[in-house]
PDB file of N, CA and C in Angstrom:
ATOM      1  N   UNK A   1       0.837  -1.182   0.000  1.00  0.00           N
ATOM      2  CA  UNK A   1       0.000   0.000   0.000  1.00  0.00           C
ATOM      3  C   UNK A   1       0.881   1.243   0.000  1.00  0.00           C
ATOM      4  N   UNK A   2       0.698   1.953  -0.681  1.00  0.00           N
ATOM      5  CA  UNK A   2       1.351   3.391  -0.911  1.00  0.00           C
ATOM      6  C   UNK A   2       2.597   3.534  -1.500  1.00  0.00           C
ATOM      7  N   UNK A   3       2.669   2.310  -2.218  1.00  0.00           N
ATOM      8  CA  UNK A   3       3.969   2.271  -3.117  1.00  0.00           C
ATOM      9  C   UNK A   3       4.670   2.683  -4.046  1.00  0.00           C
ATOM     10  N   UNK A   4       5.623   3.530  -4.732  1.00  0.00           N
ATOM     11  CA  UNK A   4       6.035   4.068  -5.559  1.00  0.00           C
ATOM     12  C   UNK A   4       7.279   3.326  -6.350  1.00  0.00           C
ATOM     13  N   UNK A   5       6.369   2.863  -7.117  1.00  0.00           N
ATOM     14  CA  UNK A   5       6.900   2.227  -8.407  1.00  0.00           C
ATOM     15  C   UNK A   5       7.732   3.435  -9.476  1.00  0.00           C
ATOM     16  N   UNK A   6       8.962   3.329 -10.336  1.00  0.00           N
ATOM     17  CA  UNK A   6       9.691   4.553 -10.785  1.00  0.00           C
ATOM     18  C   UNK A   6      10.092   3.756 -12.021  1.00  0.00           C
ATOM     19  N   UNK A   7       9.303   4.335 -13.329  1.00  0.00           N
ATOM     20  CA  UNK A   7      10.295   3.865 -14.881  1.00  0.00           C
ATOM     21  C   UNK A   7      10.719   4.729 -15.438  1.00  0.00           C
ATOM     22  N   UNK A   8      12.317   4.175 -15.593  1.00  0.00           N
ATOM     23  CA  UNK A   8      13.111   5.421 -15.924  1.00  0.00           C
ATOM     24  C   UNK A   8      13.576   5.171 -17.595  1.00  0.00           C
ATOM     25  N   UNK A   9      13.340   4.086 -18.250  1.00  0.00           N
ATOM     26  CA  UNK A   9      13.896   3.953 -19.927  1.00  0.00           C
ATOM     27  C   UNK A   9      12.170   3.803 -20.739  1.00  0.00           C
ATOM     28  N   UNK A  10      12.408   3.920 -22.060  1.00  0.00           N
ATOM     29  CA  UNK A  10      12.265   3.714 -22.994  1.00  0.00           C
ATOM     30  C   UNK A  10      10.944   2.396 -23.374  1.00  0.00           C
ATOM     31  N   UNK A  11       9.790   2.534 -23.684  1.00  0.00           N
ATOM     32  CA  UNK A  11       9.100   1.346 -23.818  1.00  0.00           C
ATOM     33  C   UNK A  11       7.856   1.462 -23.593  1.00  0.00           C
ATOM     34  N   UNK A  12       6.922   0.605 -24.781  1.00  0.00           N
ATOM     35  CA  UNK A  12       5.293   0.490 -24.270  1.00  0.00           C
ATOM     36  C   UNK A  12       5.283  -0.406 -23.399  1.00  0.00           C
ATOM     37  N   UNK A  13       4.230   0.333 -22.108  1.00  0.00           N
ATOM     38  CA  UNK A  13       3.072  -0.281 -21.225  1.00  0.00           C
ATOM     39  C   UNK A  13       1.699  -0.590 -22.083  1.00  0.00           C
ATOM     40  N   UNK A  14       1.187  -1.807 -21.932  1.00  0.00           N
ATOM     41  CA  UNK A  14       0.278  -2.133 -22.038  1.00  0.00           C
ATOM     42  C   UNK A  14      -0.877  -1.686 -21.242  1.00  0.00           C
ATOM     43  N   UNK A  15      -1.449  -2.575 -20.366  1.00  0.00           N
ATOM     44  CA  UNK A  15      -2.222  -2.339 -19.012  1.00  0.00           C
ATOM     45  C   UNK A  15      -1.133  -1.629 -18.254  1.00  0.00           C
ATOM     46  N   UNK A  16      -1.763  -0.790 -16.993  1.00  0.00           N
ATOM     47  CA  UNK A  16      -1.055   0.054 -16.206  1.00  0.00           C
ATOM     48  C   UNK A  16      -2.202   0.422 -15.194  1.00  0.00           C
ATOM     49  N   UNK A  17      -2.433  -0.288 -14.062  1.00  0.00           N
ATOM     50  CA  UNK A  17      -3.587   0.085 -13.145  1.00  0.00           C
ATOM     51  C   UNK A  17      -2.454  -0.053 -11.597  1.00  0.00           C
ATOM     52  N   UNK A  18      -3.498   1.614 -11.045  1.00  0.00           N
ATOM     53  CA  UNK A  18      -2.458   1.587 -10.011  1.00  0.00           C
ATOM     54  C   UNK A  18      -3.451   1.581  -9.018  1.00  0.00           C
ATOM     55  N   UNK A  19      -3.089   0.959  -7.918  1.00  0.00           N
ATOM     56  CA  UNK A  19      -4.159   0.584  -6.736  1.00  0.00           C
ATOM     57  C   UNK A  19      -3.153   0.936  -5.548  1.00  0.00           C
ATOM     58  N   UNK A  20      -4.572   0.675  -4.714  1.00  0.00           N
ATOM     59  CA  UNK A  20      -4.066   0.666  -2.873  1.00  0.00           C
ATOM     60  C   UNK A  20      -3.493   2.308  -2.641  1.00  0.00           C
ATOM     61  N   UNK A  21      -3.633   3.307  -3.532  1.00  0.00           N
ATOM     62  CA  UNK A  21      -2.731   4.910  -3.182  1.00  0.00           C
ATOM     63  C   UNK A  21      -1.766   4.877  -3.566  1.00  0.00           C
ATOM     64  N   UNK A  22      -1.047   4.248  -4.150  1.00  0.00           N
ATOM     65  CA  UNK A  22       0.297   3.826  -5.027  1.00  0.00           C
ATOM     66  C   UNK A  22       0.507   5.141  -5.657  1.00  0.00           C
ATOM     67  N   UNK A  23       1.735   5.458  -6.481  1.00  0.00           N
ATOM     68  CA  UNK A  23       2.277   6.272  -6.951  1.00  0.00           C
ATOM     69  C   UNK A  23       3.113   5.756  -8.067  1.00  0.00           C
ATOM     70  N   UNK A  24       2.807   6.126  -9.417  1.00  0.00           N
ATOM     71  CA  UNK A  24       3.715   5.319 -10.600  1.00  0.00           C
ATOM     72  C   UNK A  24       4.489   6.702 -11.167  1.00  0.00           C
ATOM     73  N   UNK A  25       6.112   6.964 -10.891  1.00  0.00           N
ATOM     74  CA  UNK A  25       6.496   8.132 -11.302  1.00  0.00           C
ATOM     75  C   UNK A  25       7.269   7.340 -12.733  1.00  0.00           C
ATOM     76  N   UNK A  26       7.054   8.168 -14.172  1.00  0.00           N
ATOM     77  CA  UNK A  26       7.198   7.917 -15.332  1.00  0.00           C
ATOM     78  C   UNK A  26       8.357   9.002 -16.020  1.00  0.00           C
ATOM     79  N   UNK A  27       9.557   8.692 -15.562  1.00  0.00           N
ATOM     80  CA  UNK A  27      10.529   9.560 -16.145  1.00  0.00           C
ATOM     81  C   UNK A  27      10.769   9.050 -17.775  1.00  0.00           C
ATOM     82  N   UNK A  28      10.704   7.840 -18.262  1.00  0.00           N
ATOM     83  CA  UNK A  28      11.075   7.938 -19.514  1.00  0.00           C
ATOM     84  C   UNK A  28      10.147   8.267 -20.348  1.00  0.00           C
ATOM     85  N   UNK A  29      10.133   7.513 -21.450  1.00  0.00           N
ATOM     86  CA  UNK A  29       9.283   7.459 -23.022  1.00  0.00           C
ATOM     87  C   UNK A  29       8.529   6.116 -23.424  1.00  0.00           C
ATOM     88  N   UNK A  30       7.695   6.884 -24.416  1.00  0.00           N
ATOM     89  CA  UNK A  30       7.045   5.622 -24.835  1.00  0.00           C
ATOM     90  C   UNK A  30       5.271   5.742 -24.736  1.00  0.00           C
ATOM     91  N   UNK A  31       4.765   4.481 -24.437  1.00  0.00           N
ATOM     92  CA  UNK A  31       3.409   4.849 -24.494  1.00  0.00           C
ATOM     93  C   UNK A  31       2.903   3.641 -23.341  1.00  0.00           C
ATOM     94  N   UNK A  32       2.034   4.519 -22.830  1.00  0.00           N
ATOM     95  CA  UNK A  32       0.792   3.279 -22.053  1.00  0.00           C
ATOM     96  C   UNK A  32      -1.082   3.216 -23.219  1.00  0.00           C
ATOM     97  N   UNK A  33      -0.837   2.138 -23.084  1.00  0.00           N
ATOM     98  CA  UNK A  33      -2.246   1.590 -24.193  1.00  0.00           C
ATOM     99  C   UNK A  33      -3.465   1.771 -23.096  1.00  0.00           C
ATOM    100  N   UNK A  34      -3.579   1.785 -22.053  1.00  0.00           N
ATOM    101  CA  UNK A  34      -4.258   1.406 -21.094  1.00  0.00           C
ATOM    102  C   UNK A  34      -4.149   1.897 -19.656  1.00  0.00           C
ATOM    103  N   UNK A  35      -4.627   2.939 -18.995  1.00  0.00           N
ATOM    104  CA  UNK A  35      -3.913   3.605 -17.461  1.00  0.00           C
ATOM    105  C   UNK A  35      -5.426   3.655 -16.627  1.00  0.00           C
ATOM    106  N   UNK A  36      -5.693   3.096 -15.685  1.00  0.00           N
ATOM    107  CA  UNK A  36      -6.654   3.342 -14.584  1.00  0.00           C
ATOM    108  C   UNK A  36      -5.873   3.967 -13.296  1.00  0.00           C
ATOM    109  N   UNK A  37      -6.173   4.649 -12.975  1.00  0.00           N
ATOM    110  CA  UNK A  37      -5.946   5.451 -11.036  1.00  0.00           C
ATOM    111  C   UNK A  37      -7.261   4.692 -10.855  1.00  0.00           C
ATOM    112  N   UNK A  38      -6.863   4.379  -9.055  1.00  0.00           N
ATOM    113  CA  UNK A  38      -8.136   3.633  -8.666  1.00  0.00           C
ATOM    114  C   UNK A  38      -8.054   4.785  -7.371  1.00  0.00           C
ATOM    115  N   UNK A  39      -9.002   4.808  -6.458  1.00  0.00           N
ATOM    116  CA  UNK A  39      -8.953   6.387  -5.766  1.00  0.00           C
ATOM    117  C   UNK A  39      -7.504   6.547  -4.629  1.00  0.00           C
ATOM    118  N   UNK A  40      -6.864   7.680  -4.653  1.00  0.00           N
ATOM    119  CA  UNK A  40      -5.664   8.096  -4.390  1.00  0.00           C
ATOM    120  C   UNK A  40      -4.466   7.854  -4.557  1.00  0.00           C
ATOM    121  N   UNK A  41      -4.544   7.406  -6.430  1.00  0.00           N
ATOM    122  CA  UNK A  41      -3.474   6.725  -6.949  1.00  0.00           C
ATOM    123  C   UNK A  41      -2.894   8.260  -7.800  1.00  0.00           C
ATOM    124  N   UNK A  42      -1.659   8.066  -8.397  1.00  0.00           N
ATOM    125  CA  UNK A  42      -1.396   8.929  -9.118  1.00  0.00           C
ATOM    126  C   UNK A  42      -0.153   8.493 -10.067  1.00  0.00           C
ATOM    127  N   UNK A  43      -0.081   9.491 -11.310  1.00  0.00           N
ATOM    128  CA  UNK A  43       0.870   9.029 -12.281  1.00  0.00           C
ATOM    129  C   UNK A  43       1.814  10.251 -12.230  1.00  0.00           C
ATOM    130  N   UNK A  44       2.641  10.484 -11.920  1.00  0.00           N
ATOM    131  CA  UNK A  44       3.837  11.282 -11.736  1.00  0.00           C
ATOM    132  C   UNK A  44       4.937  11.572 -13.470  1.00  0.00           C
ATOM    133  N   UNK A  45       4.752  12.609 -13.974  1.00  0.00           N
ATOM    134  CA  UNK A  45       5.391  12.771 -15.185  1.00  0.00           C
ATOM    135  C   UNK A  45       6.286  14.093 -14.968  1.00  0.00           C
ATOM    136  N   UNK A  46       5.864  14.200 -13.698  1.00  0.00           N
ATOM    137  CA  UNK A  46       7.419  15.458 -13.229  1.00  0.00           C
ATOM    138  C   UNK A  46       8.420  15.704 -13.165  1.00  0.00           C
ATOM    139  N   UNK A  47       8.992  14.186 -13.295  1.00  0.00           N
ATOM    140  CA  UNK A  47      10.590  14.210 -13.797  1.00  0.00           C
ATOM    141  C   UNK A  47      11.145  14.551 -14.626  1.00  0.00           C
ATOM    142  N   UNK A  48      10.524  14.694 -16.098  1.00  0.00           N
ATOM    143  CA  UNK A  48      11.088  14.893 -17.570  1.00  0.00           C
ATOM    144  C   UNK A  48       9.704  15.434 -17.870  1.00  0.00           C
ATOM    145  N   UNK A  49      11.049  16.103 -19.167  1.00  0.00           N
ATOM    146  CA  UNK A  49      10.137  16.989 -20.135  1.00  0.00           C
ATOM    147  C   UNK A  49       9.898  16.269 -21.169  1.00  0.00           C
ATOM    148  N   UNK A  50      10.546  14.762 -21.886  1.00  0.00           N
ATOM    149  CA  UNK A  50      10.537  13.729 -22.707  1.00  0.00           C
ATOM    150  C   UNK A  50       8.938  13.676 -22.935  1.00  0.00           C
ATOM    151  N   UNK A  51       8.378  13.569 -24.135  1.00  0.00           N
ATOM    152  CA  UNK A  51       7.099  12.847 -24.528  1.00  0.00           C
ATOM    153  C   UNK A  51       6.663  11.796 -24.140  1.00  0.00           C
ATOM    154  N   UNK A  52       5.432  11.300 -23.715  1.00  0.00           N
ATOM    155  CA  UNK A  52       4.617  10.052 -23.221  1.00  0.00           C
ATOM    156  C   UNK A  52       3.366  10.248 -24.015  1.00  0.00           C
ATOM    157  N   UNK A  53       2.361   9.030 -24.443  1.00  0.00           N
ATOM    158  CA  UNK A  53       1.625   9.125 -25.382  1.00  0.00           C
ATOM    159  C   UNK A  53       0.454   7.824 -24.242  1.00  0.00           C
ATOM    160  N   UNK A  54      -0.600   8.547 -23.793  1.00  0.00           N
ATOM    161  CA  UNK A  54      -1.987   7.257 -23.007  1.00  0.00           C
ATOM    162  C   UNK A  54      -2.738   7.484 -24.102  1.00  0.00           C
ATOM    163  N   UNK A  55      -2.440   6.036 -24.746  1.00  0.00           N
ATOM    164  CA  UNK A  55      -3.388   5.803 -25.923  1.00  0.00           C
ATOM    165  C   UNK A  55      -5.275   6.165 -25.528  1.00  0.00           C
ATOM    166  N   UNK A  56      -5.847   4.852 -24.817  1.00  0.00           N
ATOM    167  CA  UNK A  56      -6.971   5.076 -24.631  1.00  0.00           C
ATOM    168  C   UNK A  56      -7.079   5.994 -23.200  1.00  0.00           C
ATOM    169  N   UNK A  57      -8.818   5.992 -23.329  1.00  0.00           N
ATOM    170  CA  UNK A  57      -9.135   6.832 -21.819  1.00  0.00           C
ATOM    171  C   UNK A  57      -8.855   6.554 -20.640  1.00  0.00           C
ATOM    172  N   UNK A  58      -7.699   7.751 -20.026  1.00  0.00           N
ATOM    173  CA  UNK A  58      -7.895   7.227 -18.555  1.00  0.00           C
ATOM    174  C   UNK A  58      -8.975   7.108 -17.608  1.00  0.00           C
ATOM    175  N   UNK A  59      -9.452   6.142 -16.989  1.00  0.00           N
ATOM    176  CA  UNK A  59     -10.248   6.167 -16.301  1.00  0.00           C
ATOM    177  C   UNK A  59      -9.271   6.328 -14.735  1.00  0.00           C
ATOM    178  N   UNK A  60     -10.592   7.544 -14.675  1.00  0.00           N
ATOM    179  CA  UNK A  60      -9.909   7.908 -12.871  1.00  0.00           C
ATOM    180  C   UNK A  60     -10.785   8.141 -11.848  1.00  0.00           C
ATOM    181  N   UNK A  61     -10.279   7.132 -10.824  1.00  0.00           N
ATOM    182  CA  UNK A  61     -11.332   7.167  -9.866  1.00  0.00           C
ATOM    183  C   UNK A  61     -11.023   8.401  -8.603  1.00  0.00           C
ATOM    184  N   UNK A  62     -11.942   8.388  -8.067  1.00  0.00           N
ATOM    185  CA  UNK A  62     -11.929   9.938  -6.953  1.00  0.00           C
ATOM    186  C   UNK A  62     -10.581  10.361  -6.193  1.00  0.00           C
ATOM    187  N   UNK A  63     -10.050  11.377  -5.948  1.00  0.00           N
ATOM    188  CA  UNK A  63      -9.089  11.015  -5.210  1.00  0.00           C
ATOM    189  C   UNK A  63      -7.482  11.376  -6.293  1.00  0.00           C
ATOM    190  N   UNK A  64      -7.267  10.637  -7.058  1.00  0.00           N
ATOM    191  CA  UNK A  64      -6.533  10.519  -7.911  1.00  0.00           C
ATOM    192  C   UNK A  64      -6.096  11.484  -8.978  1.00  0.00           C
ATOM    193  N   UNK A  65      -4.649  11.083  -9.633  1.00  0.00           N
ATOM    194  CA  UNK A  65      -4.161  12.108 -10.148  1.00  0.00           C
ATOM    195  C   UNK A  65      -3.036  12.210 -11.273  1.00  0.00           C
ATOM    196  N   UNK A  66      -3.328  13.257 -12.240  1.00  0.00           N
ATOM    197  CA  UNK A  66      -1.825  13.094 -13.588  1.00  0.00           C
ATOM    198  C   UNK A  66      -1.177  14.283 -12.997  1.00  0.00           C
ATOM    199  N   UNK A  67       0.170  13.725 -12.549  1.00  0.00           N
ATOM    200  CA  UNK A  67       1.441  15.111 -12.109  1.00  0.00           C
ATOM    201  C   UNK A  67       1.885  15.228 -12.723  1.00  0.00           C
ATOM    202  N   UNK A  68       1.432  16.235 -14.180  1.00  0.00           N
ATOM    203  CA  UNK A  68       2.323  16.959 -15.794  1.00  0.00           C
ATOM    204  C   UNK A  68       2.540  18.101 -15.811  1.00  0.00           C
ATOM    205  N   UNK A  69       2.758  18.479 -14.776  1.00  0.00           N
ATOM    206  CA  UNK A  69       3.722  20.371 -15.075  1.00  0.00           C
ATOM    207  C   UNK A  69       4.497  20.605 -16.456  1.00  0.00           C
ATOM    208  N   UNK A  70       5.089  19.897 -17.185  1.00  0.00           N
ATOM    209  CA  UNK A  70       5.840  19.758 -18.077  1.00  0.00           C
ATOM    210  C   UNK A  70       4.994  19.579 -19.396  1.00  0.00           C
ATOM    211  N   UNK A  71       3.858  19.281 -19.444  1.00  0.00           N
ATOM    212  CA  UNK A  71       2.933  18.986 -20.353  1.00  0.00           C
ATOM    213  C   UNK A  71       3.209  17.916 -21.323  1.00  0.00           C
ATOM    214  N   UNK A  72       3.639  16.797 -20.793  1.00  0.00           N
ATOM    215  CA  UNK A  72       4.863  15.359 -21.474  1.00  0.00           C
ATOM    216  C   UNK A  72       3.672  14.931 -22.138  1.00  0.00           C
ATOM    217  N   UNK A  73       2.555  14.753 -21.457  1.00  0.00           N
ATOM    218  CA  UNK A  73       1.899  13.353 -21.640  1.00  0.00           C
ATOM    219  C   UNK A  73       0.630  14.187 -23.223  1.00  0.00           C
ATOM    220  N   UNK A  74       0.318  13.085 -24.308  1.00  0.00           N
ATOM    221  CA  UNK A  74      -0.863  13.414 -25.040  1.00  0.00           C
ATOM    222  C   UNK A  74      -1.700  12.267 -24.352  1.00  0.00           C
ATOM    223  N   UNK A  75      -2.777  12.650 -24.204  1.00  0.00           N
ATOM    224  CA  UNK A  75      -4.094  12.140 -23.269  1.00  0.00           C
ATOM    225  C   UNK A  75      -5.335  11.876 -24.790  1.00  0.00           C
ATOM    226  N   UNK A  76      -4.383  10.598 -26.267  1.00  0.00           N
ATOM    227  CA  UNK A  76      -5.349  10.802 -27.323  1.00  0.00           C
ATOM    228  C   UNK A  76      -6.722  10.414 -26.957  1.00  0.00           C
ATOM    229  N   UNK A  77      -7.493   9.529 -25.710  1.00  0.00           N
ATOM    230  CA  UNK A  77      -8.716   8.758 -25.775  1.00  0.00           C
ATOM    231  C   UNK A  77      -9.236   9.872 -24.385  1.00  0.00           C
ATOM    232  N   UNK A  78      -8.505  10.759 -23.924  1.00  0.00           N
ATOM    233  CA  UNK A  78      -8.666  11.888 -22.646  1.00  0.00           C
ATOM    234  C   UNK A  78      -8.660  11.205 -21.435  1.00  0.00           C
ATOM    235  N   UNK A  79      -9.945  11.042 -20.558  1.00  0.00           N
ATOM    236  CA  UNK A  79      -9.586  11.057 -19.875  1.00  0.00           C
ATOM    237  C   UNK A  79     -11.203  10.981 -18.972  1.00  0.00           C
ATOM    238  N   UNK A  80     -11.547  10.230 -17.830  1.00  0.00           N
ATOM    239  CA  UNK A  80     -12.930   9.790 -17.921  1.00  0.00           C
ATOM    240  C   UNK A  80     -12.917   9.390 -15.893  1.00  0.00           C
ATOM    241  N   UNK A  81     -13.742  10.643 -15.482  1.00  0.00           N
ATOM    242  CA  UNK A  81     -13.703  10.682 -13.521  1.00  0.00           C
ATOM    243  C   UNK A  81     -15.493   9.509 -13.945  1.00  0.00           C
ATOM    244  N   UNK A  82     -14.550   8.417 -13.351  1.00  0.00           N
ATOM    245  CA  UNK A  82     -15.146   7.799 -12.979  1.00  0.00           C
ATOM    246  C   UNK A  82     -15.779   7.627 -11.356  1.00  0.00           C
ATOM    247  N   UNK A  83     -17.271   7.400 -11.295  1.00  0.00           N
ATOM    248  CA  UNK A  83     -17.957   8.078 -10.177  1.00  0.00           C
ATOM    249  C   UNK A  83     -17.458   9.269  -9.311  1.00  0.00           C
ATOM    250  N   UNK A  84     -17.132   9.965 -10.099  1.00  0.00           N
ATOM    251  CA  UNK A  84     -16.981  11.365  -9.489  1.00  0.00           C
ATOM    252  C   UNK A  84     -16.527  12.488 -10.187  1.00  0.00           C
ATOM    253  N   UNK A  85     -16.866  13.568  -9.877  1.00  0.00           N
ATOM    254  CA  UNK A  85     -16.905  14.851 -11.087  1.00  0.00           C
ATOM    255  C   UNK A  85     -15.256  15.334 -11.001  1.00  0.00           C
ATOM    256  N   UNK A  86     -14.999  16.212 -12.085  1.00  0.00           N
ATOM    257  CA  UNK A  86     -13.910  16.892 -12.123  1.00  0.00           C
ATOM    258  C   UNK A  86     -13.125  17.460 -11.596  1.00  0.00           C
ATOM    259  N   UNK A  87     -14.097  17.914 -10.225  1.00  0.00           N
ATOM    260  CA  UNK A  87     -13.646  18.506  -8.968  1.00  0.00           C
ATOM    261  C   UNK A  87     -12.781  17.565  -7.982  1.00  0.00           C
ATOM    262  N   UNK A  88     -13.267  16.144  -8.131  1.00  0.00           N
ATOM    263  CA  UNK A  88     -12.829  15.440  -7.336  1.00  0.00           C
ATOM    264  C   UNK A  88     -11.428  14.733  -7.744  1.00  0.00           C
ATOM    265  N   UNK A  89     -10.698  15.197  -9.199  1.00  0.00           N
ATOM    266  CA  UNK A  89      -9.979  14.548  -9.199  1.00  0.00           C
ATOM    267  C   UNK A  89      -8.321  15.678  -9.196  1.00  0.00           C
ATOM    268  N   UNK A  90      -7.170  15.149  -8.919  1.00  0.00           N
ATOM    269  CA  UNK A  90      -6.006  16.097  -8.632  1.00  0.00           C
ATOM    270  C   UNK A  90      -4.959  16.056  -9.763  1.00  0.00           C
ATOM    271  N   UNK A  91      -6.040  16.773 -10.917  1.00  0.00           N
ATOM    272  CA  UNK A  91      -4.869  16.734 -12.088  1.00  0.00           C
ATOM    273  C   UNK A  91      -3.896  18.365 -12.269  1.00  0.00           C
ATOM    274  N   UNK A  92      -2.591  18.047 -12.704  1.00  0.00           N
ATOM    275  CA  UNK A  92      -1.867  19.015 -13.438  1.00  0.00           C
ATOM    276  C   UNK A  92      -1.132  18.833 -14.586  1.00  0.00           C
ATOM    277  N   UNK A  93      -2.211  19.659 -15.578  1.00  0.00           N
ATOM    278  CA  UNK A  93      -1.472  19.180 -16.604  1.00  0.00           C
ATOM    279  C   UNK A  93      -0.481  20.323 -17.412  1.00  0.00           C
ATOM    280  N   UNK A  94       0.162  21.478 -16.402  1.00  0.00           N
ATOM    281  CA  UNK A  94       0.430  22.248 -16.989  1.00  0.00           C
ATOM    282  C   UNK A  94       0.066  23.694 -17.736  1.00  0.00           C
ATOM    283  N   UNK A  95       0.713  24.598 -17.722  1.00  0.00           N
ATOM    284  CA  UNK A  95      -0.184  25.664 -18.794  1.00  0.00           C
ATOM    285  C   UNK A  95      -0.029  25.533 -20.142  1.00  0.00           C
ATOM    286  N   UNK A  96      -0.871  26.311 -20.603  1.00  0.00           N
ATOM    287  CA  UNK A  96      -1.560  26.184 -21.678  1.00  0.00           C
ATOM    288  C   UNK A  96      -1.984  24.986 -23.040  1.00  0.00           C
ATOM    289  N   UNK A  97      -2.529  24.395 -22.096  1.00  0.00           N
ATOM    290  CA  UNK A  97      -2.926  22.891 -23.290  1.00  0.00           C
ATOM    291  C   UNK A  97      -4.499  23.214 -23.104  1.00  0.00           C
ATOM    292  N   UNK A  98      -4.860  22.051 -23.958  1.00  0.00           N
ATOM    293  CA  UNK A  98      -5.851  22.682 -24.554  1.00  0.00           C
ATOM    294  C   UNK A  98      -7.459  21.067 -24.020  1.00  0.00           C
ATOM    295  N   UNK A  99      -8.476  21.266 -23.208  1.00  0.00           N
ATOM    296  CA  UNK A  99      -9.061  20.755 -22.948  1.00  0.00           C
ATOM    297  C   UNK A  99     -10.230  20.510 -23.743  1.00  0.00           C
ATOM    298  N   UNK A 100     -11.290  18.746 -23.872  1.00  0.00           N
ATOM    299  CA  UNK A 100     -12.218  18.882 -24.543  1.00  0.00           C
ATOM    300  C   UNK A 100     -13.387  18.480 -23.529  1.00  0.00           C
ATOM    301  N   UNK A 101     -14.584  18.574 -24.119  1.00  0.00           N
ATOM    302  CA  UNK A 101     -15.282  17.923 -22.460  1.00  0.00           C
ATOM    303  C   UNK A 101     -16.552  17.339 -23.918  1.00  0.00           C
ATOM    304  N   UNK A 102     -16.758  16.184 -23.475  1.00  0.00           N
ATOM    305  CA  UNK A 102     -17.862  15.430 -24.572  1.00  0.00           C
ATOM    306  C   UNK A 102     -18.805  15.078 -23.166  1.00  0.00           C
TER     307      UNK A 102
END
């Protein structure tokens, strides 16, 4: 519980679900196909300014969070607060990018 997992090279993630409040900090490159936060999980992209690509939608549960000051990550499938609104979740994705809301 509350574990911080750290990838530092080069490479696709497939699945990528982080549980129990965990912390997944993502210094390298590459792509995740697949990212769930389950509530007070978070994905850490604060280390580097390097590109990252979350193919489909993150689903994020309450609580939870993308740490992108750097604006690394493209979010192509966005991004989806599961049982709980926008308010409830602890994203930064940086200034000036550009948000959609369907």
């Amino acid at each position: 519980q509350n574990a911080v997992l750290t990838v530092r090279k080069t490479g696709a993630i497939t699945t990528l679900t982080v549980t129990n409040g965990s912390t997944v900090v993502h210094n390298g490159t590459g792509t995740i196909t697949t990212l769930t936060l389950n509530p007070g999980c978070f994905l850490d992209l604060s280390g580097s300014k390097e590109p990252i690509t979350i193919t489909n939608a993150v689903l994020q549960h309450e609580g939870s969070g993308i740490i992108d000051p750097n604006g690394r990550a493209t979010l192509s499938g966005g991004f989806t607060a599961v049982g709980c609104s926008l308010a409830d979740l602890r994203n930064d994705f940086g200034p000036a990018r550009t948000f959609t809301v369907a």
